[in-house]
C-alpha atoms as a PDB file:
ATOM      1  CA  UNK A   1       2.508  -8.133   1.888  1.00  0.00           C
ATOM      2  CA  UNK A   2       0.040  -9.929  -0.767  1.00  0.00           C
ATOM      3  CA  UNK A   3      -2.756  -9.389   1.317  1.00  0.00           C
ATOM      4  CA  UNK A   4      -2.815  -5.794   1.470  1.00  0.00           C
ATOM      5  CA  UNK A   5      -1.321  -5.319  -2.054  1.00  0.00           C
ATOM      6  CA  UNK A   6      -4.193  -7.474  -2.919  1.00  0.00           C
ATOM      7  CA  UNK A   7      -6.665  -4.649  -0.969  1.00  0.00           C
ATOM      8  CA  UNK A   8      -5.027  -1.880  -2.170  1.00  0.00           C
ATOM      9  CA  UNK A   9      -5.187  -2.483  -5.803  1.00  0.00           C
ATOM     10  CA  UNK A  10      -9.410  -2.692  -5.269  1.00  0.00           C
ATOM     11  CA  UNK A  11      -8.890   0.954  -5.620  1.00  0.00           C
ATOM     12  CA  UNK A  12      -7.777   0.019  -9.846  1.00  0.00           C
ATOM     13  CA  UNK A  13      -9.574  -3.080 -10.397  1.00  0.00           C
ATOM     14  CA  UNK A  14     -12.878  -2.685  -8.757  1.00  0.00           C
ATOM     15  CA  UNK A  15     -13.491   1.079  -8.613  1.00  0.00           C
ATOM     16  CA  UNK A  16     -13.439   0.662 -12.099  1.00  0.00           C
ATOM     17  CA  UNK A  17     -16.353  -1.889 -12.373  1.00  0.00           C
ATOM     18  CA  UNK A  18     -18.274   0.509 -10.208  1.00  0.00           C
ATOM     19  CA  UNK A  19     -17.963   3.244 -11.324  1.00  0.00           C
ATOM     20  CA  UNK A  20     -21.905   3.648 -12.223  1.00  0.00           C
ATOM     21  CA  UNK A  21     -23.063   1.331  -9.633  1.00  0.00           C
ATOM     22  CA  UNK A  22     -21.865   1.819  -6.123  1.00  0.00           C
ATOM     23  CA  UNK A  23     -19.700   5.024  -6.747  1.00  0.00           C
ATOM     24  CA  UNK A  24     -21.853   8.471  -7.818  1.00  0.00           C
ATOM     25  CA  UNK A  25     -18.627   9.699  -9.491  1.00  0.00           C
ATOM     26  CA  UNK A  26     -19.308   8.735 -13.338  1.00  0.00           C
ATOM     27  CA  UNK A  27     -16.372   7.144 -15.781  1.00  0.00           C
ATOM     28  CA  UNK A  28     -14.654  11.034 -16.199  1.00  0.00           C
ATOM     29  CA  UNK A  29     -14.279  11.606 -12.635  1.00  0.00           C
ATOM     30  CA  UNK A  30     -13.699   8.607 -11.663  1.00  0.00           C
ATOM     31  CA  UNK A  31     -10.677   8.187 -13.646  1.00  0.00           C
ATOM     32  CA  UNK A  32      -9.304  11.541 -12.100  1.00  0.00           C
ATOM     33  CA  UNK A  33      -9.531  10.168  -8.394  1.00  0.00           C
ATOM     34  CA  UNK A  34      -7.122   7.257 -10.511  1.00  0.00           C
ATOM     35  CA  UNK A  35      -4.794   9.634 -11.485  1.00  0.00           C
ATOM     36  CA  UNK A  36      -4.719  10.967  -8.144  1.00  0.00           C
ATOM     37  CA  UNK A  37      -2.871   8.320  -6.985  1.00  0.00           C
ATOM     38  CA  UNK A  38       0.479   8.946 -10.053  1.00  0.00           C
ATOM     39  CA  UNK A  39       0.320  12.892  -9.012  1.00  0.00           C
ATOM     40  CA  UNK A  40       0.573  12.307  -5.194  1.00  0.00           C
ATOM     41  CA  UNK A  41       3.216   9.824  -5.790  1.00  0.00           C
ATOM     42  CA  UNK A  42       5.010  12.025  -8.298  1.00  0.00           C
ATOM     43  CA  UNK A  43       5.347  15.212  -5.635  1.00  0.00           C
ATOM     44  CA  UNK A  44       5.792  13.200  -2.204  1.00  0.00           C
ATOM     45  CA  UNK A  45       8.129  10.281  -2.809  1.00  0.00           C
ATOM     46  CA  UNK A  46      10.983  11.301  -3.544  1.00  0.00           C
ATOM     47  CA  UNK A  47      11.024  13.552  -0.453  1.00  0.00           C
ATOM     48  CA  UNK A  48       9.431  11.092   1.512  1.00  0.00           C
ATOM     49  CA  UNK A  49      12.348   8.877   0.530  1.00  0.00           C
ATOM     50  CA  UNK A  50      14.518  11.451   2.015  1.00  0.00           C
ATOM     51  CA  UNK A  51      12.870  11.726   4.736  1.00  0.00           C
ATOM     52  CA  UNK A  52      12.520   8.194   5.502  1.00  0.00           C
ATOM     53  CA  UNK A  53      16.107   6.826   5.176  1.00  0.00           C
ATOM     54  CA  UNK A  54      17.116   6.790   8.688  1.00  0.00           C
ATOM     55  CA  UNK A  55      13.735   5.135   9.522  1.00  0.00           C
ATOM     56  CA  UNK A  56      12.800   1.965  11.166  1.00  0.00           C
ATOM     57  CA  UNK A  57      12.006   0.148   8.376  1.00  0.00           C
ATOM     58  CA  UNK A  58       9.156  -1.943   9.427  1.00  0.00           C
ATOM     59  CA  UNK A  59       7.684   0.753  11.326  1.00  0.00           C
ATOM     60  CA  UNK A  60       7.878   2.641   7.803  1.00  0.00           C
ATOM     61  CA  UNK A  61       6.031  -0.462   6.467  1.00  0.00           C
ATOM     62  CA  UNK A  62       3.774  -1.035   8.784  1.00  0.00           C
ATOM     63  CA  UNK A  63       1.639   2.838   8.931  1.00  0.00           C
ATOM     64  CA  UNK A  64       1.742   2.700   5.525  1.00  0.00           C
ATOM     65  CA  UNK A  65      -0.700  -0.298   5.276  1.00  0.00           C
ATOM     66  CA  UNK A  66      -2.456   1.337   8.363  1.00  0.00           C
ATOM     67  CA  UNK A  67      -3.101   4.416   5.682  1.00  0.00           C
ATOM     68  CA  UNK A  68      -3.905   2.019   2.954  1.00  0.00           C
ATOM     69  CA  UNK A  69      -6.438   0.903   5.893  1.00  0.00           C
ATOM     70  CA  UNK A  70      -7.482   4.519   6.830  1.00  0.00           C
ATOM     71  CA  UNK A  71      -8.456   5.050   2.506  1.00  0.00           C
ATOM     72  CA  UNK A  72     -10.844   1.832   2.192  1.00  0.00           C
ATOM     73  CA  UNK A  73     -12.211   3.148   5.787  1.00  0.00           C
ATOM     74  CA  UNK A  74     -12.971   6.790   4.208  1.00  0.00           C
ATOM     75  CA  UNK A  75     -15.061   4.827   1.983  1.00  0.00           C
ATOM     76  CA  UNK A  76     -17.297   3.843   5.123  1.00  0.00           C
ATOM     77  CA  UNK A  77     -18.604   7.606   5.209  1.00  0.00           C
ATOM     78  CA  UNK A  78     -20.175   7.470   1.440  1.00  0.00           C
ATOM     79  CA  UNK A  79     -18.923   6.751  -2.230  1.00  0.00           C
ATOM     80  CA  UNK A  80     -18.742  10.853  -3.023  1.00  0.00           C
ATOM     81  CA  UNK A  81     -15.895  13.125  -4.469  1.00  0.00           C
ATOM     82  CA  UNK A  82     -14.653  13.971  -0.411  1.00  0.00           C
ATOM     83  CA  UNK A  83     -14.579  10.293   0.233  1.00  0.00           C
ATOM     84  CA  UNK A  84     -13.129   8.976  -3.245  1.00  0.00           C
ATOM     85  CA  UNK A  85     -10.541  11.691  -3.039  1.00  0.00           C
ATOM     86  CA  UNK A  86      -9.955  10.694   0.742  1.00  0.00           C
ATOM     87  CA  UNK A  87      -9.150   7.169  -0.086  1.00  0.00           C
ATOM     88  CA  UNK A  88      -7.009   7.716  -2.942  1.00  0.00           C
ATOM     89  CA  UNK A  89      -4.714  10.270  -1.144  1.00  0.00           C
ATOM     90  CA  UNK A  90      -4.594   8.142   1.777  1.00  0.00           C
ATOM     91  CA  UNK A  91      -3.342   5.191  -0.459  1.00  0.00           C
ATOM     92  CA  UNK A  92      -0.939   6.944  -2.057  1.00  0.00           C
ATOM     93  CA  UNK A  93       0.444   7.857   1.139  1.00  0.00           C
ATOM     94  CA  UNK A  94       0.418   4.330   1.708  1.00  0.00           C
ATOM     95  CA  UNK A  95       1.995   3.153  -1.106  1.00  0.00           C
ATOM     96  CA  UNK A  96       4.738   5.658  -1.030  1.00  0.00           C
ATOM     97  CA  UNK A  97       5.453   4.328   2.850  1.00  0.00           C
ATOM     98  CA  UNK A  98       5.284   0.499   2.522  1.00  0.00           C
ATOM     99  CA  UNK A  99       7.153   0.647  -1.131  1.00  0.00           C
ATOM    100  CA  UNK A 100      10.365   2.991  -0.430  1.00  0.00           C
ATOM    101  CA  UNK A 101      13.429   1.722  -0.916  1.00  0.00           C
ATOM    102  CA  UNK A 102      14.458   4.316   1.310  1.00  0.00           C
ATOM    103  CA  UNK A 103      14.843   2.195   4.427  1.00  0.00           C
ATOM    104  CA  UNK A 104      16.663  -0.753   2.441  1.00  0.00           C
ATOM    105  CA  UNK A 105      20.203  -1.326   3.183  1.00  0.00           C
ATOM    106  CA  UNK A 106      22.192   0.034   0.302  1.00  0.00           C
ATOM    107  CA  UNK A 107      23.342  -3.529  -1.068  1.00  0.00           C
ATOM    108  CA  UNK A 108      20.094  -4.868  -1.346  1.00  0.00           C
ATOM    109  CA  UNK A 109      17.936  -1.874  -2.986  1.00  0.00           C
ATOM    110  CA  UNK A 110      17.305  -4.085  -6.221  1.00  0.00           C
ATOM    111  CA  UNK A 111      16.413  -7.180  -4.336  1.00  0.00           C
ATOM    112  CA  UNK A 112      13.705  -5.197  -2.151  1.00  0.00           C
ATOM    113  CA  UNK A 113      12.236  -3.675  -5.221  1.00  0.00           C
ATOM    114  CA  UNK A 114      12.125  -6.932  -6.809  1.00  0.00           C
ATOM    115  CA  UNK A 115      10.000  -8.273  -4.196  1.00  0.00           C
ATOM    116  CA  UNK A 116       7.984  -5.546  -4.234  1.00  0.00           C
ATOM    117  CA  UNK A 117       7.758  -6.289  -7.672  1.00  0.00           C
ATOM    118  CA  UNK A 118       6.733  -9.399  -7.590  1.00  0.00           C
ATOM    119  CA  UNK A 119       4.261  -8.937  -4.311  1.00  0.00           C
ATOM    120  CA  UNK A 120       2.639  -6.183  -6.343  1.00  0.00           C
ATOM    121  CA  UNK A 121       1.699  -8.281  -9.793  1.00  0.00           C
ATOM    122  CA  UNK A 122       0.546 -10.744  -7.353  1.00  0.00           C
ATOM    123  CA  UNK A 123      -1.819  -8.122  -5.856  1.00  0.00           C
ATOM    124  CA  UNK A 124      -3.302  -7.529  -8.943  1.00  0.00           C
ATOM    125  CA  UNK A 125      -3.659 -11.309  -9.905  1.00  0.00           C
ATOM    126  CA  UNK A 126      -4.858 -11.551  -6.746  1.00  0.00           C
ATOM    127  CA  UNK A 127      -7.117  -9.178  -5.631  1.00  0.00           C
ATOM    128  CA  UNK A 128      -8.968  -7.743  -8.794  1.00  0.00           C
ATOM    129  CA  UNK A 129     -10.711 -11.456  -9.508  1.00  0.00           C
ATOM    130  CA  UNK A 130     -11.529 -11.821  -5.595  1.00  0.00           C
ATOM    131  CA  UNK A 131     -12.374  -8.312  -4.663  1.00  0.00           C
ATOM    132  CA  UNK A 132     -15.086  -8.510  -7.714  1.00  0.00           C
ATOM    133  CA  UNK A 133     -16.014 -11.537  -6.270  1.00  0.00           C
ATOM    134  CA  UNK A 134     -16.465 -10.081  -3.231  1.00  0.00           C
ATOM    135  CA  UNK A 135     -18.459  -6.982  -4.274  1.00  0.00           C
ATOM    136  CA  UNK A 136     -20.939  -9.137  -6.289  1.00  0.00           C
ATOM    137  CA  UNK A 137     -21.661 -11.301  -3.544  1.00  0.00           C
ATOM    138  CA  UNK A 138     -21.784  -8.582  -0.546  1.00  0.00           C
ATOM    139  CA  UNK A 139     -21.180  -5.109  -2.521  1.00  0.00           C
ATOM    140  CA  UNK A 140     -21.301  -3.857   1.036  1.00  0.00           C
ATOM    141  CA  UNK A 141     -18.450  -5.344   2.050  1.00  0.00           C
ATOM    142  CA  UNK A 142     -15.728  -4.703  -0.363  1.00  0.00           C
ATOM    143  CA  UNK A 143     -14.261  -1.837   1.667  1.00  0.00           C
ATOM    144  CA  UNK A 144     -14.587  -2.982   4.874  1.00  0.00           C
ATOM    145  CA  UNK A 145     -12.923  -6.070   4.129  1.00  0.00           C
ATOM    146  CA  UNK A 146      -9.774  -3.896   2.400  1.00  0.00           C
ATOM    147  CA  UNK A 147      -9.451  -1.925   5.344  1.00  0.00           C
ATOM    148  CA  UNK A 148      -9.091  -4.353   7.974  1.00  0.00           C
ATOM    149  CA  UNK A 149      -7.215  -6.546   5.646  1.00  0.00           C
ATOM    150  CA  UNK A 150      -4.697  -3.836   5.436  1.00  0.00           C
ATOM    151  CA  UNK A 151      -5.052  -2.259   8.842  1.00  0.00           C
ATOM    152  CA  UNK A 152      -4.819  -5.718  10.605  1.00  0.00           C
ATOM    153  CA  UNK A 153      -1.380  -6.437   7.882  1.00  0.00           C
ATOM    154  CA  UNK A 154      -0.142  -2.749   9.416  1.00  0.00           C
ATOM    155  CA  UNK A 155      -0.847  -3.747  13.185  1.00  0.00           C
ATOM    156  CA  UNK A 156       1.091  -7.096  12.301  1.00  0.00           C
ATOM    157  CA  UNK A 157       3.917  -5.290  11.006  1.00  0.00           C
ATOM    158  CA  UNK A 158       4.251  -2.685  13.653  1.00  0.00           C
ATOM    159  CA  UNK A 159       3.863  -5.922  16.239  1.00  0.00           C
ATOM    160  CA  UNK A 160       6.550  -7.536  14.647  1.00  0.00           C
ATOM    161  CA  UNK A 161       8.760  -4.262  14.452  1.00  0.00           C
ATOM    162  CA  UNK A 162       8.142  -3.575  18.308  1.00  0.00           C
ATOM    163  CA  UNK A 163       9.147  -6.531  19.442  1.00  0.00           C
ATOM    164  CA  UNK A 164      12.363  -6.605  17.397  1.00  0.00           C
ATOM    165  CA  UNK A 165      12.925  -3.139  19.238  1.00  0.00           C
ATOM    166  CA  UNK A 166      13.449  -5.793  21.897  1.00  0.00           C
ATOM    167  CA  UNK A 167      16.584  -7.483  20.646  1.00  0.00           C
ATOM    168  CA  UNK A 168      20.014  -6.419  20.059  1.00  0.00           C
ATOM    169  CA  UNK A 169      20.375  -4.242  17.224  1.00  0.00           C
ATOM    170  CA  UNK A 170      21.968  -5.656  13.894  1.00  0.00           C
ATOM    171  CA  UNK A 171      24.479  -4.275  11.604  1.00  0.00           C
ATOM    172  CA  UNK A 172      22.351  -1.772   9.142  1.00  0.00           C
ATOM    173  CA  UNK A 173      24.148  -4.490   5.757  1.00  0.00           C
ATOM    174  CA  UNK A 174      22.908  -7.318   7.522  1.00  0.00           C
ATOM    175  CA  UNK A 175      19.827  -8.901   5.938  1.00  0.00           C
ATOM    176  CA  UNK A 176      20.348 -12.640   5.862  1.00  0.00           C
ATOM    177  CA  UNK A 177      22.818 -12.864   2.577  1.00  0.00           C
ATOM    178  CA  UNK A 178      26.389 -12.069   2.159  1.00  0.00           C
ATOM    179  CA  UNK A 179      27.768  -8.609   0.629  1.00  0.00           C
ATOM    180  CA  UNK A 180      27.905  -8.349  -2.791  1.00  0.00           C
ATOM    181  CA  UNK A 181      30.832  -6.478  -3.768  1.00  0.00           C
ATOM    182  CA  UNK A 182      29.982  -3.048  -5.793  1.00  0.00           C
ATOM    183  CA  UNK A 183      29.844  -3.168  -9.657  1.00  0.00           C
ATOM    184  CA  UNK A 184      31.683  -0.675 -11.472  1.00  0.00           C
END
């Protein structure tokens, strides 16, 4: 989950450096494509989350890093307003998908946001110092590199999720550590 965490946070670290050079959007507009990502989050999660809770989890997981994937791909088509806007809305989506704790057990809600917690700082430490790396060695490759990185995490994912499909089918509280009584 680093990996693509790492990718998806180009979209605040490096779009920010480039800003005059590789994107035609300017500072002002490019900081609205940012806040893109807060507003779509704001409307759909919570009834995504709804939506969601009966889910496979890893299949939840795994095409939401194939739309983090599909937003660095938009990027392939030009560094415009349609394309910028593309990218962020398709991360969002993204975000909102591999991040619910919709499709946690109940018990362990606060552990899976923990790690998500944890895997997202990480993305940040992460990916802004190599993804500026990246783009001042071989600006061209930036985004191409973020979406397969996150497509190829999404096809892992949706592998691995598959071929549980294949096994017997565990109790829905069962993840590995023993019930924690409620607190109350």
């Amino acid at each position: 989950m680093i990996v693509p965490e790492g990718a998806r946070r180009q979209a605040f670290a490096v779009v920010r450096c480039v800003a005059n050079g590789g994107f035609t959007l300017g500072p002002p507009l490019g900081g609205l494509i940012l806040a893109l990502n807060g507003a779509v989050i704001l409307v759909l999660e919570l009834p995504a989350a709804v939506a969601l809770r009966n889910r496979p989890p890893l299949r939840v997981v795994g095409v939401g890093l194939l739309f983090v994937g599909a937003g660095y791909a938009a990027l392939l088509a030009g560094t415009g307003v349609a394309a910028a806007v593309a990218m962020m809305v398709l991360l969002s989506l993204g975000e909102i998908l591999y991040k619910t704790t919709a499709t946690a057990p109940e018990h362990a809600i606060g552990r899976f946001q923990s790690l998500y917690a944890g895997v997202s700082v990480s993305g940040v430490v992460l990916g802004a110092p190599l993804g500026g790396a990246l783009y001042s060695a071989a600006p061209g490759l930036l985004w191409p590199v973020c979406a397969v990185l996150a497509a190829g995490a999404g096809a892992a994912v949706l592998w691995v999720s598959s071929r549980q499909g294949r096994h017997a089918a565990r109790p829905a509280h069962e993840t590995g550590s023993r019930r924690q009584p409620v607190a109350g």
